[in-house]
Protein backbone atom coordinates (compact mmCIF):
# COMPACT_ATOMS: atom_id res chain seq x y z
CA UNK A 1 -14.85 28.15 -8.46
CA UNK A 2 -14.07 29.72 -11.89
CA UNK A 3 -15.05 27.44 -14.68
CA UNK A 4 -11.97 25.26 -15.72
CA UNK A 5 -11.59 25.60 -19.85
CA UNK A 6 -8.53 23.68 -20.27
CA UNK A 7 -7.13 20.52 -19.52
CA UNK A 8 -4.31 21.57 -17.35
CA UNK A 9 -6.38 23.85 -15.55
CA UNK A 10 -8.17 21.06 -14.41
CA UNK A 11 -5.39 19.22 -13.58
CA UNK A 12 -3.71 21.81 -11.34
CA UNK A 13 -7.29 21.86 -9.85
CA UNK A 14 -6.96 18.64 -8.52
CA UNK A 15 -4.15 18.45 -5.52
CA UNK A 16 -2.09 21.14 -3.78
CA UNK A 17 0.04 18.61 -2.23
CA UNK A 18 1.01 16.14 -4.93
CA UNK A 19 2.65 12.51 -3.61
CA UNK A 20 5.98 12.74 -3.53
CA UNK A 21 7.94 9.59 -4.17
CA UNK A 22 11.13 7.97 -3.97
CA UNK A 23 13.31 6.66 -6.96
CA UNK A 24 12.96 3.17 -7.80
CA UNK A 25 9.30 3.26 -5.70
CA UNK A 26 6.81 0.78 -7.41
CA UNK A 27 3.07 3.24 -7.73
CA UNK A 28 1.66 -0.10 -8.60
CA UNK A 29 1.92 -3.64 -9.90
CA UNK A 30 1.18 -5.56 -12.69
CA UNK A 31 -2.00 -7.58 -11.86
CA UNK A 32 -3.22 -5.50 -8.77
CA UNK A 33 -6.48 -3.98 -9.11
CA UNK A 34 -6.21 -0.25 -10.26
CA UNK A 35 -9.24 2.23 -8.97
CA UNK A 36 -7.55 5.22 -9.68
CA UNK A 37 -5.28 7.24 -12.53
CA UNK A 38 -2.32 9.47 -12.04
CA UNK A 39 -0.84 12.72 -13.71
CA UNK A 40 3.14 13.08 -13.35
CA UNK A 41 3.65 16.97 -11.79
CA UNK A 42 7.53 16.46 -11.69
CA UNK A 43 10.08 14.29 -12.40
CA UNK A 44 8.73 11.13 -14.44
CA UNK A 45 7.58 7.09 -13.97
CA UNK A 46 8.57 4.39 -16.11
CA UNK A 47 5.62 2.05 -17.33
CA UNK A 48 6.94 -1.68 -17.64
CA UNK A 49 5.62 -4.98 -18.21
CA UNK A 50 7.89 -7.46 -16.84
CA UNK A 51 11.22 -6.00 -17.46
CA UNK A 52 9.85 -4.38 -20.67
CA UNK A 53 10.56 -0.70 -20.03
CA UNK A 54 7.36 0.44 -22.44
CA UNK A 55 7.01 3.95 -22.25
CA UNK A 56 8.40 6.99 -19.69
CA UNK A 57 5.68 9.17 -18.96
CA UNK A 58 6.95 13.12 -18.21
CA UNK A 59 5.72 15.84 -16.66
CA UNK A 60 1.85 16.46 -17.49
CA UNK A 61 1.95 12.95 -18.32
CA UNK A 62 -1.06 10.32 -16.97
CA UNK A 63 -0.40 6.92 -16.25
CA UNK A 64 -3.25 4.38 -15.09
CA UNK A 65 -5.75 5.63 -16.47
CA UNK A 66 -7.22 2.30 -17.96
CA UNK A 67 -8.55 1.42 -14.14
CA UNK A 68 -10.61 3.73 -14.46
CA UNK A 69 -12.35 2.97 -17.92
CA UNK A 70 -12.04 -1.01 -17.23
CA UNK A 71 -11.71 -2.64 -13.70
CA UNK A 72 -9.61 -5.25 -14.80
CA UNK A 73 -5.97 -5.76 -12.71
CA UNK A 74 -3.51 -3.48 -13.56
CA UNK A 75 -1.50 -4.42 -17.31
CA UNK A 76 1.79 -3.06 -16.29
CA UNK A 77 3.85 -1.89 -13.44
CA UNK A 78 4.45 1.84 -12.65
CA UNK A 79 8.11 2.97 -11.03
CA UNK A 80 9.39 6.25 -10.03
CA UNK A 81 11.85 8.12 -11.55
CA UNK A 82 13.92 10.77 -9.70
CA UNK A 83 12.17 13.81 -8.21
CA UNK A 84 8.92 12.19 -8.86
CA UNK A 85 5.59 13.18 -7.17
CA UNK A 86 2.30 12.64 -9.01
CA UNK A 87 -1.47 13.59 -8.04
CA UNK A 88 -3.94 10.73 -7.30
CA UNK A 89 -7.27 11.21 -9.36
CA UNK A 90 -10.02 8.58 -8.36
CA UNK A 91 -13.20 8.10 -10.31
CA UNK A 92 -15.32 10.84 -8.95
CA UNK A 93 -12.62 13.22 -9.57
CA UNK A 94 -11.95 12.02 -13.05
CA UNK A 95 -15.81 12.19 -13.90
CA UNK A 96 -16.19 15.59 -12.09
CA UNK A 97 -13.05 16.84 -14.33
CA UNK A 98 -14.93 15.30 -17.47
CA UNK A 99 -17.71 17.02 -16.80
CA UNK A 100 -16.17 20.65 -16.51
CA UNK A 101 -13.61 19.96 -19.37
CA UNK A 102 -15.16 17.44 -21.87
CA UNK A 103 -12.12 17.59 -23.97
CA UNK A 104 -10.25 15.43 -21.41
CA UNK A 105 -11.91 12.23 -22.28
CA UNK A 106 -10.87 12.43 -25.76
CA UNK A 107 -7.59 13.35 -24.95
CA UNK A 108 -7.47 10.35 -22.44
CA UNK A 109 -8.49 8.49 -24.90
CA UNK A 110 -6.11 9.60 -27.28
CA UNK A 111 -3.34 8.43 -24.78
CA UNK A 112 -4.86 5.09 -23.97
CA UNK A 113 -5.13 4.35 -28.36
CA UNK A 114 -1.07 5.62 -28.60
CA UNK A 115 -0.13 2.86 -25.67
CA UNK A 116 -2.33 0.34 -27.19
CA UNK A 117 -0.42 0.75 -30.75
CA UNK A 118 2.75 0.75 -29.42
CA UNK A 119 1.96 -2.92 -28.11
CA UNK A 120 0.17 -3.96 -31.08
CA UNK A 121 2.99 -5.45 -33.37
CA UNK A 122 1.14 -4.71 -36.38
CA UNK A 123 0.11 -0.94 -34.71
């Protein structure tokens, strides 16, 4: 395999057959254990807490990703937004992508510090 230089090459590395889901499906729950991330390839998923819509994550988007830096239960619930299908990355995945693109830890990062100010009142 060519070596993967950018972050969306390495995402479109990771699934030719992304899960497609139905509008309105719950991805996961608020308090269920999380052991995986997921990047949005069409359509979009709401993030909510309750029913606290806190961010819609696009196209390109990820969405979990704290399960796989902290195994505490999920902090929000993840639903489906019309013509939605997303790609599954697991831990292996994630640290097999970090090692080929190093970049996308910071930029993980990056996303996980932007969701964390937006539900820090003083942020």
């Amino acid at each position: 395999m060519a070596e993967v230089k950018t972050y969306l090459e390495a995402v479109m590395t990771l699934d030719e057959a992304p899960l497609k889901l139905e509008p309105g499906q719950v991805v996961f729950s608020a308090g269920e254990p999380g052991r995986e991330m997921f990047i949005v390839r069409t359509g979009s998923v709401d993030l909510r807490i309750g029913e606290t819509l806190l961010e819609t994550v696009e196209q390109g988007g990820i969405f979990g990703e704290l399960a796989l830096v902290d195994p505490a239960p999920r902090s929000a619930t993840a639903v489906a937004g019309p013509g939605c299908t997303v790609v599954l990355v697991d831990a292996a995945s994630f640290n097999d992508l970090v090692r080929r693109v190093p970049g996308l830890a910071l930029e993980v990062m990056k996303v996980m510090a932007r969701r964390l100010r937006r539900t820090n009142p003083s942020g």
